[in-house]
N, C-alpha and C. Protein backbone atom coordinates (compact mmCIF):
# COMPACT_ATOMS: atom_id res chain seq x y z
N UNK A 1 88.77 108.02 87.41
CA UNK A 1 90.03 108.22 88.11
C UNK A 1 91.13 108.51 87.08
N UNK A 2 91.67 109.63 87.45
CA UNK A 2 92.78 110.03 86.31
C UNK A 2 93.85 108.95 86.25
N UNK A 3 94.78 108.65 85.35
CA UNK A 3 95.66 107.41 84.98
C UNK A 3 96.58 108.36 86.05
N UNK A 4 97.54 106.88 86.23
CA UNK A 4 98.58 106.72 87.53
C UNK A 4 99.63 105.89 86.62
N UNK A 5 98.84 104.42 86.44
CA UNK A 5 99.86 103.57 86.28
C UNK A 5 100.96 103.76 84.68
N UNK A 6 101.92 103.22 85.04
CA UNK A 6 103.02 103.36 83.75
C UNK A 6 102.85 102.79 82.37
N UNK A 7 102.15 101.68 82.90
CA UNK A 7 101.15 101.02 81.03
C UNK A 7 100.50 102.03 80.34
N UNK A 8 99.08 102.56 81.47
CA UNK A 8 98.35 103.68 80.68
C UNK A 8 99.17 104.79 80.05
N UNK A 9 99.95 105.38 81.35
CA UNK A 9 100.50 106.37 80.74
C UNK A 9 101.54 106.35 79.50
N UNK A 10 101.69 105.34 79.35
CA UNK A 10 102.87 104.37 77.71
C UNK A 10 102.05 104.45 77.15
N UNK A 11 100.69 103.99 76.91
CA UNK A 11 99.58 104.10 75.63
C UNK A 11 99.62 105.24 75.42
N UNK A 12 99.38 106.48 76.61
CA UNK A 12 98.68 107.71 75.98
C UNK A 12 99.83 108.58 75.14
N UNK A 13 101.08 108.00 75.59
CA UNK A 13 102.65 108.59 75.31
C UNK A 13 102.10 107.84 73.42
N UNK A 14 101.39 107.23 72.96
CA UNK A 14 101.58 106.71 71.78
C UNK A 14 100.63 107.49 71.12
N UNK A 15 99.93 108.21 71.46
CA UNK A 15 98.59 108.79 70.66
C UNK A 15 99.41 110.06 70.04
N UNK A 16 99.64 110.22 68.68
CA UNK A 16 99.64 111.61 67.69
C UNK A 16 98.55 111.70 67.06
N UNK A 17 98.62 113.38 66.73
CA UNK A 17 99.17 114.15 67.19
C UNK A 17 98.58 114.72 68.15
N UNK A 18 99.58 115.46 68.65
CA UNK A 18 99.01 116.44 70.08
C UNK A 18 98.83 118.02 69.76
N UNK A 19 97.73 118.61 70.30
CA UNK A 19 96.73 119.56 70.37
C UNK A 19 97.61 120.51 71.70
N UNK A 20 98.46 121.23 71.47
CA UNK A 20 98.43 121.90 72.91
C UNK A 20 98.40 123.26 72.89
N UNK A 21 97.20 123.05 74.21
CA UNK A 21 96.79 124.07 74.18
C UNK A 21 97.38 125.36 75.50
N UNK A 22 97.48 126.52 75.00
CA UNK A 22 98.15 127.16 75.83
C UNK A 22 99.74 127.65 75.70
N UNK A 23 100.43 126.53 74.18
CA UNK A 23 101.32 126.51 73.27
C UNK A 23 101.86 127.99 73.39
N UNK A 24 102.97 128.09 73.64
CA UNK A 24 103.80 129.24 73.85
C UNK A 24 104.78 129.76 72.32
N UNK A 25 104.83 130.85 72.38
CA UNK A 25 105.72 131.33 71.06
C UNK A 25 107.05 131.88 71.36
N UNK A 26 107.07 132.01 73.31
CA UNK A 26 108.32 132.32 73.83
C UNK A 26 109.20 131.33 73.91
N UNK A 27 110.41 131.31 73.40
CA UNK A 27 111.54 130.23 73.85
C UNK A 27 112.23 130.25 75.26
N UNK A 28 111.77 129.31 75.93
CA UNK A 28 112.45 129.53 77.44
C UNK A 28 111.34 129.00 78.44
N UNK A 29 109.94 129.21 77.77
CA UNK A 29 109.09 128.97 78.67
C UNK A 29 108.62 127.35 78.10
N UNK A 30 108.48 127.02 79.54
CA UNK A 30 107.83 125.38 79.89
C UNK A 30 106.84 125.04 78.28
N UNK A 31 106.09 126.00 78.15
CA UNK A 31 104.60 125.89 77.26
C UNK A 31 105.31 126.10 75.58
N UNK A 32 106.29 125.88 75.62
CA UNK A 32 106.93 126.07 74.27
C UNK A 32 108.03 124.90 74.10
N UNK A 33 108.91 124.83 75.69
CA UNK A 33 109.93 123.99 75.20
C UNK A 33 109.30 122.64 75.09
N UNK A 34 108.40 122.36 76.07
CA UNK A 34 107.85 120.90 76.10
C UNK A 34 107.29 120.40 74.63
N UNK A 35 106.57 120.80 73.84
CA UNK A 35 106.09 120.85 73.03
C UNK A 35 107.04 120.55 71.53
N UNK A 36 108.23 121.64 71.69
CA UNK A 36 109.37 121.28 70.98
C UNK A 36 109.84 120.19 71.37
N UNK A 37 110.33 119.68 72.75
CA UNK A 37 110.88 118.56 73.17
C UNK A 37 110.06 117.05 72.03
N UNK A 38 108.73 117.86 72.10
CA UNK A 38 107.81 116.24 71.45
C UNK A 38 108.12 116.34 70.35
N UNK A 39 107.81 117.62 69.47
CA UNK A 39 107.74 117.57 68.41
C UNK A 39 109.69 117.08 67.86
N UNK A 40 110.59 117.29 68.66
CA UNK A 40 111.90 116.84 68.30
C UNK A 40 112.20 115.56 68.78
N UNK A 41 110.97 114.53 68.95
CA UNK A 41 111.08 113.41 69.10
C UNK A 41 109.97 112.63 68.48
N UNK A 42 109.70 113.37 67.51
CA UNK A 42 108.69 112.75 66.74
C UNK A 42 106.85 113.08 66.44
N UNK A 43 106.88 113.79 67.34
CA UNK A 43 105.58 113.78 67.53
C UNK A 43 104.49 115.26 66.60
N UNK A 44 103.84 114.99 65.83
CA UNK A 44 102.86 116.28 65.56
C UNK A 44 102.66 116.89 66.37
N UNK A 45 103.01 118.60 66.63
CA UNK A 45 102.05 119.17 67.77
C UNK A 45 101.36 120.07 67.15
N UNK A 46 100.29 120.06 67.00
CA UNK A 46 99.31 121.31 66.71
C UNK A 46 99.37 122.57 67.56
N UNK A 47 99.74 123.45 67.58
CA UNK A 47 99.61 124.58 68.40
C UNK A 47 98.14 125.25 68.54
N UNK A 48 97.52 125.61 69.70
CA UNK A 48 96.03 126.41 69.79
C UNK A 48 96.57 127.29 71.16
N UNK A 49 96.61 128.75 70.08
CA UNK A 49 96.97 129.90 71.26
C UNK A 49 96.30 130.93 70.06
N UNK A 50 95.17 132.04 70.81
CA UNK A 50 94.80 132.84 69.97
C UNK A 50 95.52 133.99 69.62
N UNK A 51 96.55 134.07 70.30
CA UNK A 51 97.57 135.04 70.04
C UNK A 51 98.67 134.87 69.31
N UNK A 52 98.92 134.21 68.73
CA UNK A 52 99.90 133.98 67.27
C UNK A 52 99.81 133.35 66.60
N UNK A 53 100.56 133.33 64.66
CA UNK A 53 100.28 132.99 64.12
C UNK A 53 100.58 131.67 63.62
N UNK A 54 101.86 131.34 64.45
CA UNK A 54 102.38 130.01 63.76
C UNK A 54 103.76 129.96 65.23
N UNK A 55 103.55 128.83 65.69
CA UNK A 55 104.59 128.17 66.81
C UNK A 55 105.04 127.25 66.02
N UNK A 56 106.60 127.22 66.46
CA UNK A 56 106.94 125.46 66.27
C UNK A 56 106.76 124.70 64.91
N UNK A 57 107.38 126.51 63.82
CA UNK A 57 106.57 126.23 62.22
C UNK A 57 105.61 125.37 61.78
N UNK A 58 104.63 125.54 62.79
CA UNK A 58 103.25 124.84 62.43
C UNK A 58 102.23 126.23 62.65
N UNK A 59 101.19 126.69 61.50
CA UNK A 59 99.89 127.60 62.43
C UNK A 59 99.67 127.35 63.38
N UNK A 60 98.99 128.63 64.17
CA UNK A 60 98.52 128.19 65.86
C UNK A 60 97.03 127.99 65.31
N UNK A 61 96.27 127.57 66.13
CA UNK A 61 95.19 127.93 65.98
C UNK A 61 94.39 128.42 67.17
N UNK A 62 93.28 129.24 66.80
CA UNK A 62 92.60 130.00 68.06
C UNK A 62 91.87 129.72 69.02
N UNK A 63 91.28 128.25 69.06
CA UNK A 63 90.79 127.20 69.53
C UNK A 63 91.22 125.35 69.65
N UNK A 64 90.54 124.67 70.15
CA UNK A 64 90.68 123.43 69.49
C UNK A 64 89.53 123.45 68.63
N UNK A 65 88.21 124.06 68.77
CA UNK A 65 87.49 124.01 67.71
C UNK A 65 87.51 124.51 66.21
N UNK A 66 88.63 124.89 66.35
CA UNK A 66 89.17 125.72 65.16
C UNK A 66 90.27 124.45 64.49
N UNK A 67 90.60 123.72 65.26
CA UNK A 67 91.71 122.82 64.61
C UNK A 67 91.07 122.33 62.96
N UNK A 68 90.94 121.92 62.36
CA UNK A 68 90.71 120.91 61.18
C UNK A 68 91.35 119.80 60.93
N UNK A 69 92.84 119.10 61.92
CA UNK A 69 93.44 118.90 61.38
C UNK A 69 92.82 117.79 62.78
N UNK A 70 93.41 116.15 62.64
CA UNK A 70 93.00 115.20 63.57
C UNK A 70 94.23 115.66 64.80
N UNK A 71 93.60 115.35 65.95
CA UNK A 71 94.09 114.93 67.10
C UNK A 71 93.81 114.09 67.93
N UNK A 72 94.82 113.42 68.89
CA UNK A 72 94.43 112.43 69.52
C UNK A 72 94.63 112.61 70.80
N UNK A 73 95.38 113.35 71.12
CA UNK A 73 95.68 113.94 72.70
C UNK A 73 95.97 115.62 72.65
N UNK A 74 94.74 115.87 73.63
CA UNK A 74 94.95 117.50 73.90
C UNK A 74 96.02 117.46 74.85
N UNK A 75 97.42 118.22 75.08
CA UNK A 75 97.99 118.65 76.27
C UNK A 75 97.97 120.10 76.40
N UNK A 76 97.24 120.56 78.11
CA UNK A 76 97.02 121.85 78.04
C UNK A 76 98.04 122.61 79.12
N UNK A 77 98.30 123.49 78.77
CA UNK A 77 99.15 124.52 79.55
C UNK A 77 98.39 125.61 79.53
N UNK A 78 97.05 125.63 80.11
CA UNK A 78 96.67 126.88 80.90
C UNK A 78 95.95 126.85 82.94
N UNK A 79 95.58 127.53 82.66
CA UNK A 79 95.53 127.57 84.27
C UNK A 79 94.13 126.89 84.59
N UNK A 80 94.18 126.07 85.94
CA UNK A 80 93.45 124.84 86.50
C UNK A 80 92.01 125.23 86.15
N UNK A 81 91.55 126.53 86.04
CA UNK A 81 90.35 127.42 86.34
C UNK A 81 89.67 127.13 84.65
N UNK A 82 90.53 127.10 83.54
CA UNK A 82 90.25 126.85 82.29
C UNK A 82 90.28 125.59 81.60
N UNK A 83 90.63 124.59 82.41
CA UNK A 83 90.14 123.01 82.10
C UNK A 83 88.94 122.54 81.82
N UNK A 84 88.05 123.30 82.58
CA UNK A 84 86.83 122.83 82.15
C UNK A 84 86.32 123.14 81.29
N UNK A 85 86.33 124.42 80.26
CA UNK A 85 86.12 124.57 79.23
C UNK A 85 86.59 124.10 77.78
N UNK A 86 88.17 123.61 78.27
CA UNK A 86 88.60 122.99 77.56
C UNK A 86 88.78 121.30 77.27
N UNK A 87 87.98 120.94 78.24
CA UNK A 87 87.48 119.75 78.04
C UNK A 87 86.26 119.58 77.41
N UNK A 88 85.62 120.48 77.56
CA UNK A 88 84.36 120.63 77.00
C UNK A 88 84.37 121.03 75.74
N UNK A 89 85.29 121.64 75.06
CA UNK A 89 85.77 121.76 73.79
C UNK A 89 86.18 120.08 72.92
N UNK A 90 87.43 119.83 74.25
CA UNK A 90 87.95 118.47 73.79
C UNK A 90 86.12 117.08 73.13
N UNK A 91 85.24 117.10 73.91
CA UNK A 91 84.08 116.23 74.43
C UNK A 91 83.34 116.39 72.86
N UNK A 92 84.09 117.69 72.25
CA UNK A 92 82.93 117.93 70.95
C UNK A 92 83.90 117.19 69.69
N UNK A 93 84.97 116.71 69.79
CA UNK A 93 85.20 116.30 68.67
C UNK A 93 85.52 114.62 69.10
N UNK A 94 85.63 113.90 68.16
CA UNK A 94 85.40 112.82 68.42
C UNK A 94 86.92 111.74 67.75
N UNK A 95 87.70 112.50 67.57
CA UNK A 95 88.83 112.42 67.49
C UNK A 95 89.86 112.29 68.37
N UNK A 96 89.69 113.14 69.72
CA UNK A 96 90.54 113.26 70.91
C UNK A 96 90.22 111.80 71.91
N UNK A 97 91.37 111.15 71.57
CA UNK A 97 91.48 110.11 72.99
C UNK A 97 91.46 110.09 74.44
N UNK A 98 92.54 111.22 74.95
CA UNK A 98 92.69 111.47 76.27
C UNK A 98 93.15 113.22 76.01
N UNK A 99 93.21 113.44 77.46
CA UNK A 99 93.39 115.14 77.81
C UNK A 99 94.71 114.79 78.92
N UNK A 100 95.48 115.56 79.12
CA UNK A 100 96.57 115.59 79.93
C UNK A 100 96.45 116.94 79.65
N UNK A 101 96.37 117.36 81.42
CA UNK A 101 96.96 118.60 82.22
C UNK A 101 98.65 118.39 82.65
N UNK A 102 99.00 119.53 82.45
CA UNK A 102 99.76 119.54 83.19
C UNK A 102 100.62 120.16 84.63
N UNK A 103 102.12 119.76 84.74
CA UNK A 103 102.21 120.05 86.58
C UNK A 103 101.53 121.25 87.02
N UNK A 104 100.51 121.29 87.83
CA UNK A 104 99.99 122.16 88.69
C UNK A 104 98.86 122.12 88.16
N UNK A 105 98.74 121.67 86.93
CA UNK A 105 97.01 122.25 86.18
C UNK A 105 96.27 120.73 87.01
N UNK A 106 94.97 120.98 87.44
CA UNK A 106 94.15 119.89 87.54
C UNK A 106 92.85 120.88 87.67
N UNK A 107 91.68 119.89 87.36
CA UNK A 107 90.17 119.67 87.44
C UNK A 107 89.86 118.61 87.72
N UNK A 108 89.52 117.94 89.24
CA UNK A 108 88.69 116.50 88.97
C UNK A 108 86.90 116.73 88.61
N UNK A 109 86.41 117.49 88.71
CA UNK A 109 85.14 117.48 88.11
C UNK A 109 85.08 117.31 86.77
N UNK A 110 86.16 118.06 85.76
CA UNK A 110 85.95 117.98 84.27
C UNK A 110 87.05 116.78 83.91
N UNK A 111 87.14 116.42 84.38
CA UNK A 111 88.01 114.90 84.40
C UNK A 111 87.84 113.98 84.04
N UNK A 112 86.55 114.28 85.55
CA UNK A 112 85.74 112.81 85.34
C UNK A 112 84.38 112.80 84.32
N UNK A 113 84.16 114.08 83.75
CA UNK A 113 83.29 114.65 82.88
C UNK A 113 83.86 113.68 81.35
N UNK A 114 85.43 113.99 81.39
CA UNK A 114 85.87 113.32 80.42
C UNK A 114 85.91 112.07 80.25
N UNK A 115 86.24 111.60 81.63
CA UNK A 115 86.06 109.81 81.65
C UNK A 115 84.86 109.29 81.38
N UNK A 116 84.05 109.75 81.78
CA UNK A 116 82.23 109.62 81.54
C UNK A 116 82.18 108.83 80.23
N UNK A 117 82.90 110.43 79.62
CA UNK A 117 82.64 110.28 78.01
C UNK A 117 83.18 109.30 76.98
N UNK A 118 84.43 108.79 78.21
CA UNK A 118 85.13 107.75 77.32
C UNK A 118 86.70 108.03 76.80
N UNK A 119 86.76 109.15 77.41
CA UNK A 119 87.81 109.69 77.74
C UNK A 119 89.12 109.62 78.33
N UNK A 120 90.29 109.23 78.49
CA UNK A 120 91.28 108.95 79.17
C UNK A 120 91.78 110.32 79.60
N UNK A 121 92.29 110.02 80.85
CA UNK A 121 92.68 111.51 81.49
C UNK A 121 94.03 111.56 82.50
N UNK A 122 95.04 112.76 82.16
CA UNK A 122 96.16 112.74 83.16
C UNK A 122 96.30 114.17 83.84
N UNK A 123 96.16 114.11 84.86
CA UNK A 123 96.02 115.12 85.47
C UNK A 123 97.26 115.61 85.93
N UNK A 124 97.94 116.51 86.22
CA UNK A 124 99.32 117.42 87.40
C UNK A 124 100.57 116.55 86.74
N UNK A 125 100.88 116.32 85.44
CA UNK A 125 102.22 115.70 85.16
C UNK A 125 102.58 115.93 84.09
N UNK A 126 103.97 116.34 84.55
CA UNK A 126 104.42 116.99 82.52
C UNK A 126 104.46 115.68 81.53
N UNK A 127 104.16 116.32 80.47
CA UNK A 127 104.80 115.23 79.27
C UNK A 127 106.02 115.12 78.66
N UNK A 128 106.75 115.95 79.36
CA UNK A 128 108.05 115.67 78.61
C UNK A 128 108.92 114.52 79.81
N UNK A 129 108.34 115.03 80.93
CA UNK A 129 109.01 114.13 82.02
C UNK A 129 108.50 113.13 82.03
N UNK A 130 107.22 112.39 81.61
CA UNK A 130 106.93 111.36 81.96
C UNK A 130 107.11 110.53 80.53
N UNK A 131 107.65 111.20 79.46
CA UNK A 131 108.01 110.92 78.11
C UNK A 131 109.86 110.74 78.25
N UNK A 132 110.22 111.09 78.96
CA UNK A 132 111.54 110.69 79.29
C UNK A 132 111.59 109.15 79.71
N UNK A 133 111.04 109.10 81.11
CA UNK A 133 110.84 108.26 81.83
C UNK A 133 110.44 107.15 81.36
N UNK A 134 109.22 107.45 80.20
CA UNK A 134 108.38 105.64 79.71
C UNK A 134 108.97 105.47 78.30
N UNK A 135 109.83 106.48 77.77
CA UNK A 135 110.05 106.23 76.29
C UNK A 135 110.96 106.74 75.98
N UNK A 136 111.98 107.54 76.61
CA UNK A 136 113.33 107.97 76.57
C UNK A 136 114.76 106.87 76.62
C-alpha cells in the first residue's frame, strides 16, 4: 500500500539525494521548478533526462542506470504508462529507498512490485507540496 500517513511521508522527505527522473531543462515547467524548489532547500538532485546535458548545474544523466552517483529516492515526472519501467530500473540498484510519483503519475501494479522488494512508495503527490507541508 502506497504511504498516506504524515510520519512516513516525513521519513521519505529525509532521504538524499534525489534521482529525478523526467527532470526538465525548461524554467516554468513543474519537472524543473520542483526539483529546484529541493535542491534550494537543501537537497541533492541528480537529474536523469536523455535529452540534456546538465539541469540544475548538475549533469543529467540518460538513465537511472547510468547514475554512478548514490541515491536514495527516485522522484519521477514522466507519464503513468512509464513507471513501470522505471521502477524496474529503480529494483536494480540497491541504493534507492523509496520511489515517489508524482500528481497524476500512478502504477499500483509496479508499486506494489516495489513494496515486495522492500521498497517504500508514494504515489499521485508532489514533493514540493508535501515538502512544504511536513518540513516547510
Amino acid at each position: 500500500m502506497p504511504v498516506d500517513n504524515d510520519a512516513e511521508l516525513s521519513a521519505i522527505l529525509d532521504l538524499d539525494p534525489i534521482a529525478v527522473v523526467g527532470c526538465s531543462s525548461t524554467p516554468g515547467k513543474d519537472a524543473h521548478e520542483i526539483p529546484r524548489y529541493m535542491q534550494d532547500h537543501g537537497y541533492e538532485i541528480v537529474p536523469v533526462n536523455p535529452f540534456a546535458d546538465e539541469i540544475l548545474g548538475r549533469t543529467a544523466y540518460d538513465s537511472l542506470a547510468a547514475v554512478d552517483e548514490e541515491i536514495e529516492l527516485v522522484d519521477v515526472f514522466r507519464p503513468s504508462e512509464e513507471v513501470a519501467g522505471i521502477v524496474d530500473e529503480s529494483l536494480q540498484r540497491d541504493d534507492v529507498e523509496a520511489i515517489w510519483t508524482q500528481l497524476g503519475i500512478s502504477d499500483d501494479e509496479a508499486a506494489a512490485r516495489a513494496e515486495a522488494a522492500g521498497r517504500r512508495v508514494v504515489q499521485d503527490k508532489c514533493l514540493k507540496v508535501e515538502h512544504r507541508r511536513l518540513k516547510g
